[in-house]
N, C-alpha and C. Protein backbone atom coordinates (compact mmCIF):
# COMPACT_ATOMS: atom_id res chain seq x y z
N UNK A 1 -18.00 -52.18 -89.80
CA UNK A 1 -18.80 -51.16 -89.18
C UNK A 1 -17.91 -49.97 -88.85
N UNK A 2 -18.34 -49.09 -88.99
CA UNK A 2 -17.68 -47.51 -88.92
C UNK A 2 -18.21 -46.93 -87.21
N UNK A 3 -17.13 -46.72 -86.53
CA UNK A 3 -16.62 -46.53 -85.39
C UNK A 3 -16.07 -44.83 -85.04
N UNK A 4 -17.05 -44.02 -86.12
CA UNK A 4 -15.84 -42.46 -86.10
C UNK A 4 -16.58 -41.93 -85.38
N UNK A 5 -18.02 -42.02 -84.76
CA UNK A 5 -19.00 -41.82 -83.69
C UNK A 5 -18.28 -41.48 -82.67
N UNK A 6 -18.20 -42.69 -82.57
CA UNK A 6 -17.57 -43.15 -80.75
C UNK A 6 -16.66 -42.72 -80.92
N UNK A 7 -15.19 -42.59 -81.61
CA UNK A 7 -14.37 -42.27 -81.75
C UNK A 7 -14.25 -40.51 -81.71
N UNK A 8 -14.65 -39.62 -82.18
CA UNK A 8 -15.15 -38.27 -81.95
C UNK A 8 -15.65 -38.10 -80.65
N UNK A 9 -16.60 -39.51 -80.03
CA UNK A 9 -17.05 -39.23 -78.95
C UNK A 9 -16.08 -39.30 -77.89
N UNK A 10 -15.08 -40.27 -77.91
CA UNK A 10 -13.56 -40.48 -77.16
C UNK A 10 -12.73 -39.35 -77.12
N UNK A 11 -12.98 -38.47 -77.87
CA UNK A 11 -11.92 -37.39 -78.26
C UNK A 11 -11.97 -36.29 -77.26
N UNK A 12 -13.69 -36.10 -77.35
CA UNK A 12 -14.06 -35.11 -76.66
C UNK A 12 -13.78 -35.71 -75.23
N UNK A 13 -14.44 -36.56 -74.89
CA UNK A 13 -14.00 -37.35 -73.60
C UNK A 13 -13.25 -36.62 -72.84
N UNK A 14 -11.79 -37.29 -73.93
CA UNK A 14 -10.42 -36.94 -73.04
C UNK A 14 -10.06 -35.06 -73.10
N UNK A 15 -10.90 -34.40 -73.74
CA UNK A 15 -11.01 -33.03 -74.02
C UNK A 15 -11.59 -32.27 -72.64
N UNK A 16 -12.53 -33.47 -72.07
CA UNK A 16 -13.74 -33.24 -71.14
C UNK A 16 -14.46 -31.94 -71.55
N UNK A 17 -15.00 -32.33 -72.77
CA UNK A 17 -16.03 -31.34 -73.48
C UNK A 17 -17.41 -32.19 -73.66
N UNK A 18 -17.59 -33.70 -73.16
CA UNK A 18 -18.72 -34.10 -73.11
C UNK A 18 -19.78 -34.03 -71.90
N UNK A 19 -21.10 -34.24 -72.23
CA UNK A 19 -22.36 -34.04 -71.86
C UNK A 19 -22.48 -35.61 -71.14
N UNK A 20 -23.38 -35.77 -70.03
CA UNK A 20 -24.19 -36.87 -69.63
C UNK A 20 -24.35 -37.52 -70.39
N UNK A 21 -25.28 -37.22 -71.70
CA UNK A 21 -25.85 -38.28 -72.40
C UNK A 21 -24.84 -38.73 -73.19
N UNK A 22 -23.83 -38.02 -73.70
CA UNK A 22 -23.01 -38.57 -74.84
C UNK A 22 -22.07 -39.68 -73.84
N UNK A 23 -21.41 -39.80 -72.47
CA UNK A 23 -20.74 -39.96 -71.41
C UNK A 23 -21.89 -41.35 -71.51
N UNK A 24 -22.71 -41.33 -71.34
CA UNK A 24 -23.75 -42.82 -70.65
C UNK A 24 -23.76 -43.56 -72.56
N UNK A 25 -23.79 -43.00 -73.43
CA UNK A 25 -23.39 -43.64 -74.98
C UNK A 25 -21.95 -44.06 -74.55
N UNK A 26 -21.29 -43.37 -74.39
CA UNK A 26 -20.06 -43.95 -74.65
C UNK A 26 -19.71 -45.57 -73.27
N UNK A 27 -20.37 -45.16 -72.38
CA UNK A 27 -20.38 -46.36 -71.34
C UNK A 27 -21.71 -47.59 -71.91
N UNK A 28 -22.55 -47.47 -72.44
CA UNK A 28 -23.25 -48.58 -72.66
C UNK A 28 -22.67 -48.89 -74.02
N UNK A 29 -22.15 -48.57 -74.86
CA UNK A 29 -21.24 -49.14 -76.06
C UNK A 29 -20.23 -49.72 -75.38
N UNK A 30 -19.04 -49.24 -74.21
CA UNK A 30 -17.85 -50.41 -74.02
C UNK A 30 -18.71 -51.40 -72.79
N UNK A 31 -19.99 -51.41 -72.61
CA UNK A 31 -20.44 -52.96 -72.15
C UNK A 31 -20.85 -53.72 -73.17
N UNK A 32 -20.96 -53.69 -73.91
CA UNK A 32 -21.35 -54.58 -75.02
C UNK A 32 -20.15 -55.86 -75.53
N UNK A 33 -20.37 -56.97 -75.76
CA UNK A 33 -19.16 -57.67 -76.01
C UNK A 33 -18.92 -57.52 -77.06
N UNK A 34 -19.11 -57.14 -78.10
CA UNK A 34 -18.41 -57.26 -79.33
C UNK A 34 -17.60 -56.02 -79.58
N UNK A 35 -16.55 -55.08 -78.98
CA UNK A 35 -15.76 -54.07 -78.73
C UNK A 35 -14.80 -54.41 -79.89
N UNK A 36 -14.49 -53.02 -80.82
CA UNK A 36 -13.48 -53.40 -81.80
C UNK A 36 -12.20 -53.43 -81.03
N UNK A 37 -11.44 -53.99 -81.51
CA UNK A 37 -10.10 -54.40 -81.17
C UNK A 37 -9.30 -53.00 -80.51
N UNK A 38 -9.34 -52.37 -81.62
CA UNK A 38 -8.65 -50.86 -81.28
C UNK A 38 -9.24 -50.45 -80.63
N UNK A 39 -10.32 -50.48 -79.70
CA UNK A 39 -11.40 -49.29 -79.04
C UNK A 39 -11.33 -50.43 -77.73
N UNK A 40 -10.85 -51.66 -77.62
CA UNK A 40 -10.72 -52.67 -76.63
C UNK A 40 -9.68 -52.17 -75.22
N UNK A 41 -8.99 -51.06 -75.37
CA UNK A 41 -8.18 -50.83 -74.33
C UNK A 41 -8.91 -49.53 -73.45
N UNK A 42 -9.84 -49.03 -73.63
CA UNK A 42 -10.74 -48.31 -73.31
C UNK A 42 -12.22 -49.17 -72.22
N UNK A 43 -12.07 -50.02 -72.87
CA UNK A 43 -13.60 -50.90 -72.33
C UNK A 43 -13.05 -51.14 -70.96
N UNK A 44 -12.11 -51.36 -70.03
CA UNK A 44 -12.03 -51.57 -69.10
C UNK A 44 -12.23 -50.28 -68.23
N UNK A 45 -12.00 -49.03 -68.34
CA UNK A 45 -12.08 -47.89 -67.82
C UNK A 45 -13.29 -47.62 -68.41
N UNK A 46 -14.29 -47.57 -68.73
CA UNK A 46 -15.73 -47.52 -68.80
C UNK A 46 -16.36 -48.24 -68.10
N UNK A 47 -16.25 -49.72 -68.02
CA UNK A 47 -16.69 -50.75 -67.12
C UNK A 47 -16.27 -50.95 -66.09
N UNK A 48 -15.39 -50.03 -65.38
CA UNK A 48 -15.44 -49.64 -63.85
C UNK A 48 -15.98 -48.49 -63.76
N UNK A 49 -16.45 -47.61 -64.48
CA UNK A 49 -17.51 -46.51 -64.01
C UNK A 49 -18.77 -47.12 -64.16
N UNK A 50 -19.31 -48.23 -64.28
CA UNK A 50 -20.22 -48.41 -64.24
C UNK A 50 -20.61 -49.30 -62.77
N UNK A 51 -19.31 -49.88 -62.40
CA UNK A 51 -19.54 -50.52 -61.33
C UNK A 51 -19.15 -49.75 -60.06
N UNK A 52 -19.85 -48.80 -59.71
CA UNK A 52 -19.65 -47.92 -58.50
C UNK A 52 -20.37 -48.59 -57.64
N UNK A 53 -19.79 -48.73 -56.10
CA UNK A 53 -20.72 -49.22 -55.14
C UNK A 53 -21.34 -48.24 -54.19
N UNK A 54 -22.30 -48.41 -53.75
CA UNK A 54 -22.93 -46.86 -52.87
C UNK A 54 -21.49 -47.09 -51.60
N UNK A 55 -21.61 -46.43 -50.95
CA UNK A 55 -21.52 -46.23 -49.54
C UNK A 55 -22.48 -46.65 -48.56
N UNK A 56 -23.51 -45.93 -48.51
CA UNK A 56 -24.36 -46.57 -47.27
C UNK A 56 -24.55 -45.87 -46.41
N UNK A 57 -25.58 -45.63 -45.98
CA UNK A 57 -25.76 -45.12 -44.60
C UNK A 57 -24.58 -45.03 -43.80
N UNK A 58 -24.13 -46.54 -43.30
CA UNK A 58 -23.57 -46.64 -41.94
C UNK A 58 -21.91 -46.57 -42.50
N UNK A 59 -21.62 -46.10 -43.27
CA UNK A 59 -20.45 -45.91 -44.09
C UNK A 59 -19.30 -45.57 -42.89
N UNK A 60 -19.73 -44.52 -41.99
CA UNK A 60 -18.82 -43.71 -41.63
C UNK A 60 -18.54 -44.36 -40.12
N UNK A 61 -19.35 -45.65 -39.51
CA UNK A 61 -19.53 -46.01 -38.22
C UNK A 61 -18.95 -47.26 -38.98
N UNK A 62 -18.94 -47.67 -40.08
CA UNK A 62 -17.90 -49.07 -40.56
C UNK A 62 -16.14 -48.68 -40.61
N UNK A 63 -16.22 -47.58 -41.22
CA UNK A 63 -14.58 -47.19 -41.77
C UNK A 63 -14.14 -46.91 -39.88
N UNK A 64 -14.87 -46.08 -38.89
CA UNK A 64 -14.57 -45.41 -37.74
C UNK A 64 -14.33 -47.47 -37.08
N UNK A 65 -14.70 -47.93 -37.47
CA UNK A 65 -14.66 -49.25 -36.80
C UNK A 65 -13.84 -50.34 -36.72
N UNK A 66 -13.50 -50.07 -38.56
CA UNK A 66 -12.01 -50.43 -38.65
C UNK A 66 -10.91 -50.02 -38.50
N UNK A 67 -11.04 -48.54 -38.02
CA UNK A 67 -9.80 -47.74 -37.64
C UNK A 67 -9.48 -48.15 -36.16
N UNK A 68 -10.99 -48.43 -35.35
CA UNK A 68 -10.93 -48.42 -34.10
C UNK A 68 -11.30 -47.52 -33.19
N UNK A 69 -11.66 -46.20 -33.50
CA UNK A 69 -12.13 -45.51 -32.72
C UNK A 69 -13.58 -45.13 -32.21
N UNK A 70 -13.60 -45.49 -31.06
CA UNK A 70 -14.76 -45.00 -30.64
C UNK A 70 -15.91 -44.30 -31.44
N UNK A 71 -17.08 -44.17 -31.69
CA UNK A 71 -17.83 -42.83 -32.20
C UNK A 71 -18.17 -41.76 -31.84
N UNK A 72 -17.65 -41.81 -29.99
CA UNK A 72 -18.38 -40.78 -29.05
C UNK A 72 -17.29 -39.51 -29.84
N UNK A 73 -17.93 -38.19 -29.39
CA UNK A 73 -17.29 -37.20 -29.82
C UNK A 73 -16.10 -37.52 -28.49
N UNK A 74 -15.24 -36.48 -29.23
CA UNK A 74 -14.35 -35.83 -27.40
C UNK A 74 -15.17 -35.01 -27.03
N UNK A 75 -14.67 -35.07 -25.46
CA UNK A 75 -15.32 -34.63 -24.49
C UNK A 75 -14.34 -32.91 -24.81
N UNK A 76 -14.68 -31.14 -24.55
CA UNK A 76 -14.38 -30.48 -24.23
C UNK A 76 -13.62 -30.14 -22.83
N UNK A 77 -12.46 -29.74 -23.03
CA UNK A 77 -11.75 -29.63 -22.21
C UNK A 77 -11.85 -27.84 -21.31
N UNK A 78 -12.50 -27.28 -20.33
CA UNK A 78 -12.51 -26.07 -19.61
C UNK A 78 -10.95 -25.44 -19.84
N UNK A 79 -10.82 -24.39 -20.25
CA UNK A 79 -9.81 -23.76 -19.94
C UNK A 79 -10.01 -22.79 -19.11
N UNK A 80 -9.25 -22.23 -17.99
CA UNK A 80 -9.75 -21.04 -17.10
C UNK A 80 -8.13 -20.41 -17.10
N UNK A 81 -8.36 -19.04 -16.97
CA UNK A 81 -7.62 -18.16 -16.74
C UNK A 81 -6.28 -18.63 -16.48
N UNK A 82 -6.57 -18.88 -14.75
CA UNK A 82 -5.42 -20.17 -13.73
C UNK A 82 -4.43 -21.16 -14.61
N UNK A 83 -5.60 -21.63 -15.30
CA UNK A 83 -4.70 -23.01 -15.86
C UNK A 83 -3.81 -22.22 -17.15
N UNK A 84 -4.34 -21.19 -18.10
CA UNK A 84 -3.73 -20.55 -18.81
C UNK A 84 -2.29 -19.95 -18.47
N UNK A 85 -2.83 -19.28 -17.22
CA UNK A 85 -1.34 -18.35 -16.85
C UNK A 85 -0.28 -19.07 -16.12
N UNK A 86 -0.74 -20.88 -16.00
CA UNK A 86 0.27 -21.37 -15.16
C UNK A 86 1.71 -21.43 -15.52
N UNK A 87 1.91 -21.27 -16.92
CA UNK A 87 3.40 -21.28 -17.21
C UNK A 87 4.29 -20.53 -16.91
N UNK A 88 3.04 -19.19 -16.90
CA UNK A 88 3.96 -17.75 -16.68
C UNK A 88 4.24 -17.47 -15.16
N UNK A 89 3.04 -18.51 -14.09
CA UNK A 89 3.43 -18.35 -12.80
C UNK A 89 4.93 -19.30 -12.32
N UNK A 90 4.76 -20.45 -12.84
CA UNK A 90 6.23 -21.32 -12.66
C UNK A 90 7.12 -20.35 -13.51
N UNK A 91 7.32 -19.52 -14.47
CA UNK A 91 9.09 -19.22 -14.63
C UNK A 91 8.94 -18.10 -13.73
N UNK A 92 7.63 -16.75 -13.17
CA UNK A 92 8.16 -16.02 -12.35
C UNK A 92 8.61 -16.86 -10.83
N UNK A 93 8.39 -17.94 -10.37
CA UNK A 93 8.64 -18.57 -9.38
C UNK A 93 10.12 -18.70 -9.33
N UNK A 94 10.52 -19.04 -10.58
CA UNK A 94 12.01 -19.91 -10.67
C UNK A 94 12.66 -18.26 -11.48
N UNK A 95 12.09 -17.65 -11.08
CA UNK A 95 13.22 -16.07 -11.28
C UNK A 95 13.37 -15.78 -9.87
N UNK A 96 12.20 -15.88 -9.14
CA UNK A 96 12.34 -15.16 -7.71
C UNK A 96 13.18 -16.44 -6.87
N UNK A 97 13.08 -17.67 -7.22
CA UNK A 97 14.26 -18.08 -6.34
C UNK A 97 15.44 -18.09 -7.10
N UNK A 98 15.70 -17.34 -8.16
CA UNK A 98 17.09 -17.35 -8.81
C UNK A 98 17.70 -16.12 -7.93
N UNK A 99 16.71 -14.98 -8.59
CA UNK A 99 17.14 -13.73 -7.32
C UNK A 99 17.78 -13.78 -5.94
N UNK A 100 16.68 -14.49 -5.23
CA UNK A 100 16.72 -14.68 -3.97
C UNK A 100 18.15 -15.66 -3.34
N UNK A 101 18.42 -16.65 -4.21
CA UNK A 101 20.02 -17.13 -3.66
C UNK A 101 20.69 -16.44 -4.39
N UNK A 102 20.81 -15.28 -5.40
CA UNK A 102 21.74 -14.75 -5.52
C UNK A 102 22.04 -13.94 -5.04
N UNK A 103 20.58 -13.12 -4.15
CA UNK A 103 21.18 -12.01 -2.99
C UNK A 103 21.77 -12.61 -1.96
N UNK A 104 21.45 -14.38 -1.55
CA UNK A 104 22.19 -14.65 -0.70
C UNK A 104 23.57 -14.83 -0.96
N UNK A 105 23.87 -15.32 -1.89
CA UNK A 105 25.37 -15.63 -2.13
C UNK A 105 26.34 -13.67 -1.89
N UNK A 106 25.73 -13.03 -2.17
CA UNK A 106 26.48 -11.70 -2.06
C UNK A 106 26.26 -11.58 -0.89
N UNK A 107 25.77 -11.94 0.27
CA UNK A 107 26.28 -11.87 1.56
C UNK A 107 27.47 -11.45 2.01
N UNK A 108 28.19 -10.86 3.21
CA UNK A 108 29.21 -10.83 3.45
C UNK A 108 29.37 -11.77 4.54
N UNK A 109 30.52 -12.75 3.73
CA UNK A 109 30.65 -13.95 4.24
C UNK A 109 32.28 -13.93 5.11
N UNK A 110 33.11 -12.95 4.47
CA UNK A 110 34.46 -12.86 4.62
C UNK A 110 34.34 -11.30 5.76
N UNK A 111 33.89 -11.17 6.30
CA UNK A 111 34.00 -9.82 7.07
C UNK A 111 34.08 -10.23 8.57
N UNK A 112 34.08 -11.04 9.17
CA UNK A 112 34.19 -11.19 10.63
C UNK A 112 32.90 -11.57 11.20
N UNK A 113 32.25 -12.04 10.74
CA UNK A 113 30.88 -12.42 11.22
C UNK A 113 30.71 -13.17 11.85
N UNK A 114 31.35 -14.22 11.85
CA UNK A 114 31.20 -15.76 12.84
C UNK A 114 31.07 -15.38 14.19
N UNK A 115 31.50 -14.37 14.94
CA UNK A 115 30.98 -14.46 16.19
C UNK A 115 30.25 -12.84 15.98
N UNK A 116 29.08 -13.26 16.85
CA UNK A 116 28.01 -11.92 16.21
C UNK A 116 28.26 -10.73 17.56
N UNK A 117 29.05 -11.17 18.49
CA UNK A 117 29.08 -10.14 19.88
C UNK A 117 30.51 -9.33 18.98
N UNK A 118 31.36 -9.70 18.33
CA UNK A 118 32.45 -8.98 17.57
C UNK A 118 31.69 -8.20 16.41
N UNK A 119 30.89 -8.85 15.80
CA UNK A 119 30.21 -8.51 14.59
C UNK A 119 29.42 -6.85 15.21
N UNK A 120 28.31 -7.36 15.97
CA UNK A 120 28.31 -6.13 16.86
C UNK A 120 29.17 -4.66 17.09
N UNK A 121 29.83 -5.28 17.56
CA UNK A 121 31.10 -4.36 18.58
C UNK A 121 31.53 -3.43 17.41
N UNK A 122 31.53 -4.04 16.21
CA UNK A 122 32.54 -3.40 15.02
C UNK A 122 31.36 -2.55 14.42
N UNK A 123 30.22 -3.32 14.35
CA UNK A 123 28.89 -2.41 13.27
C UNK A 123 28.65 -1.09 14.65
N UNK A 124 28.69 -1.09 15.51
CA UNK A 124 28.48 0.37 16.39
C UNK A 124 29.15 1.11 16.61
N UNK A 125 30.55 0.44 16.77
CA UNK A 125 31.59 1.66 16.42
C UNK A 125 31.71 2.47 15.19
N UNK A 126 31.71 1.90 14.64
CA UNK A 126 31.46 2.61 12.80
C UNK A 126 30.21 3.48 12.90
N UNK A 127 29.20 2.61 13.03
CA UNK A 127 27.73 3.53 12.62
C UNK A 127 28.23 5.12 13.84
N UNK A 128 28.60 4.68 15.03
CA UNK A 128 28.84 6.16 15.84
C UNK A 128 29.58 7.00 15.44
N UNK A 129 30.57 6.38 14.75
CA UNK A 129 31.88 7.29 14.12
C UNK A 129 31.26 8.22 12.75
N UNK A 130 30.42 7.43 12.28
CA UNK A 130 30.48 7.90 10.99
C UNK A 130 29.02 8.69 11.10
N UNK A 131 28.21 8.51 11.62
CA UNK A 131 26.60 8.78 11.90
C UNK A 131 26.93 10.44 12.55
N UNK A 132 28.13 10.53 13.83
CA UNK A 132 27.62 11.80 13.99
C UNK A 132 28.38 12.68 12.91
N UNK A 133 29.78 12.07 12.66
CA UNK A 133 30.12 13.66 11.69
C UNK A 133 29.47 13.84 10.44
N UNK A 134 28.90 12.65 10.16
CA UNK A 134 28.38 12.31 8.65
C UNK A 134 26.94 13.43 8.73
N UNK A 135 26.32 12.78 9.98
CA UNK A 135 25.10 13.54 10.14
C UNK A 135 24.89 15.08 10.38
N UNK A 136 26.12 15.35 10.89
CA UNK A 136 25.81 17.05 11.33
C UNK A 136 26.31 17.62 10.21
N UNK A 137 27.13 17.36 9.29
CA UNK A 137 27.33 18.29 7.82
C UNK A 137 26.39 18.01 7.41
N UNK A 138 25.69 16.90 6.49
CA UNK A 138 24.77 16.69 5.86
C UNK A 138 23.19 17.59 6.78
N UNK A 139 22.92 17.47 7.95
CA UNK A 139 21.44 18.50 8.37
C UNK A 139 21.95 19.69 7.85
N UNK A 140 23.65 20.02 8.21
CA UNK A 140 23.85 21.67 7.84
C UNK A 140 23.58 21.95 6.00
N UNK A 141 24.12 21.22 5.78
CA UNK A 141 24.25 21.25 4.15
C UNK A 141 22.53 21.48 3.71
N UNK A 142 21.74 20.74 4.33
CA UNK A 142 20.37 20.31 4.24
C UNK A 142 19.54 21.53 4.42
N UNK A 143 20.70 22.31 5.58
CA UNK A 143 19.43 23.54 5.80
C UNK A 143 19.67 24.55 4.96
N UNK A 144 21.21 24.82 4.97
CA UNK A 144 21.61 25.82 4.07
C UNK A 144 20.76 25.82 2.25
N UNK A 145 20.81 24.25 1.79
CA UNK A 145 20.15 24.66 0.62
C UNK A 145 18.67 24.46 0.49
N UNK A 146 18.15 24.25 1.78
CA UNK A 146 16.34 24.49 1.93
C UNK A 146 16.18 26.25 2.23
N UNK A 147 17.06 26.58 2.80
CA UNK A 147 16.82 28.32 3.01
C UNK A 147 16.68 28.67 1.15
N UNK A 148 18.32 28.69 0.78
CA UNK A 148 18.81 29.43 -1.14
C UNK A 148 17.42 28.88 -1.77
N UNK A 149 16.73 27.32 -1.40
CA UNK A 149 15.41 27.39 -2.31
C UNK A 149 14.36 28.09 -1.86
N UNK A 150 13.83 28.03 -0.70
CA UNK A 150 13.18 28.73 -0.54
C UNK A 150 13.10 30.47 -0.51
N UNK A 151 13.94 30.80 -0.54
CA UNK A 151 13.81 32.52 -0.91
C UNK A 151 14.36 32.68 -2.02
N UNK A 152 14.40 31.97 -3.36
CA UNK A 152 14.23 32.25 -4.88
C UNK A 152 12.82 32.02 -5.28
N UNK A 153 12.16 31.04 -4.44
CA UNK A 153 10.95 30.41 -5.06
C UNK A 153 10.11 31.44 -4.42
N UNK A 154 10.13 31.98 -3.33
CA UNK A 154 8.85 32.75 -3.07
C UNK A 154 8.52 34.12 -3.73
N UNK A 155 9.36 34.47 -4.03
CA UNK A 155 8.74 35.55 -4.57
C UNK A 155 8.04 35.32 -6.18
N UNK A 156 8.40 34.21 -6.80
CA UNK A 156 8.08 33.42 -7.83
C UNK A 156 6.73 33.14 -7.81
N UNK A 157 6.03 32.34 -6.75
CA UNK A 157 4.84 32.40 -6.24
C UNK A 157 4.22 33.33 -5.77
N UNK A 158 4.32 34.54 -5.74
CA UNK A 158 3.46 35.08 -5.52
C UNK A 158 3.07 36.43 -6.51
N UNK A 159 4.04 35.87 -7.31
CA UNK A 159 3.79 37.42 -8.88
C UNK A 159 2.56 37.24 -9.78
């Protein structure tokens, strides 16, 4: 028996240039038992496309069952603002106490401080010493160049 049918029909096959109907010929020929010898290594890959099993309805609540998981959805989790910006509130936290002992450490620790009636005694003598001569050049200085601005600028304003 001459086999160049099927054989043309195999060709295309593996070309995947065949049709349904030629595809369901070529599967009800390798169920048949009398398969030529040479065309015999083919019949097994036809005769598992024929044995497809459905799925099923409950397909997806069997496989979820053997995995183990639950079927309920997850639950949604609220995100709010608060909970968003909390990362950014903990590192400004842990900057402001980085700051904050490092202004303490620049303290003056070495200046005479341990007794605060000396500590005193020394911060008023200074501030008096230095407050009045410091202060009466600086008002003079202060007035002298509030006068030089003000009588360049006025006549400026009013042209």
């Amino acid at each position: 028996m001459d086999y160049k049918y099927i054989e043309q029909l195999l060709e295309r096959y593996w070309q995947c240039e065949t049709t349904l109907q030629e595809e369901s010929i070529l599967r009800t020929f390798f169920s048949q038992e009398d398969v030529p010898a040479s065309l015999m290594q083919y019949k097994a890959l036809f005769a598992l496309e024929q044995e497809k099993p459905e799925l099923g309805d409950d397909f997806d609540a069997r496989i979820l069952e053997m995995v183990g998981e639950n079927t309920e959805a997850p639950k949604a989790k609220m995100v709010t603002l608060t909970s968003r910006l909390m990362p950014l509130f903990r590192a400004a936290a842990v900057v402001a106490i980085i700051l904050t002992l490092g202004n303490a450490a620049q303290a003056p620790w070495d200046r005479g401080w341990d007794d605060p009636k000396d500590a005193y005694a020394k911060f008023h003598q200074q501030h008096q010493a230095d407050s009045v001569n410091t202060l009466g050049t600086m008002q003079a200085e202060n007035m002298v160049d509030t006068a030089k601005v003000s009588a360049t600028d006025t006549p400026a304003l009013y042209e």
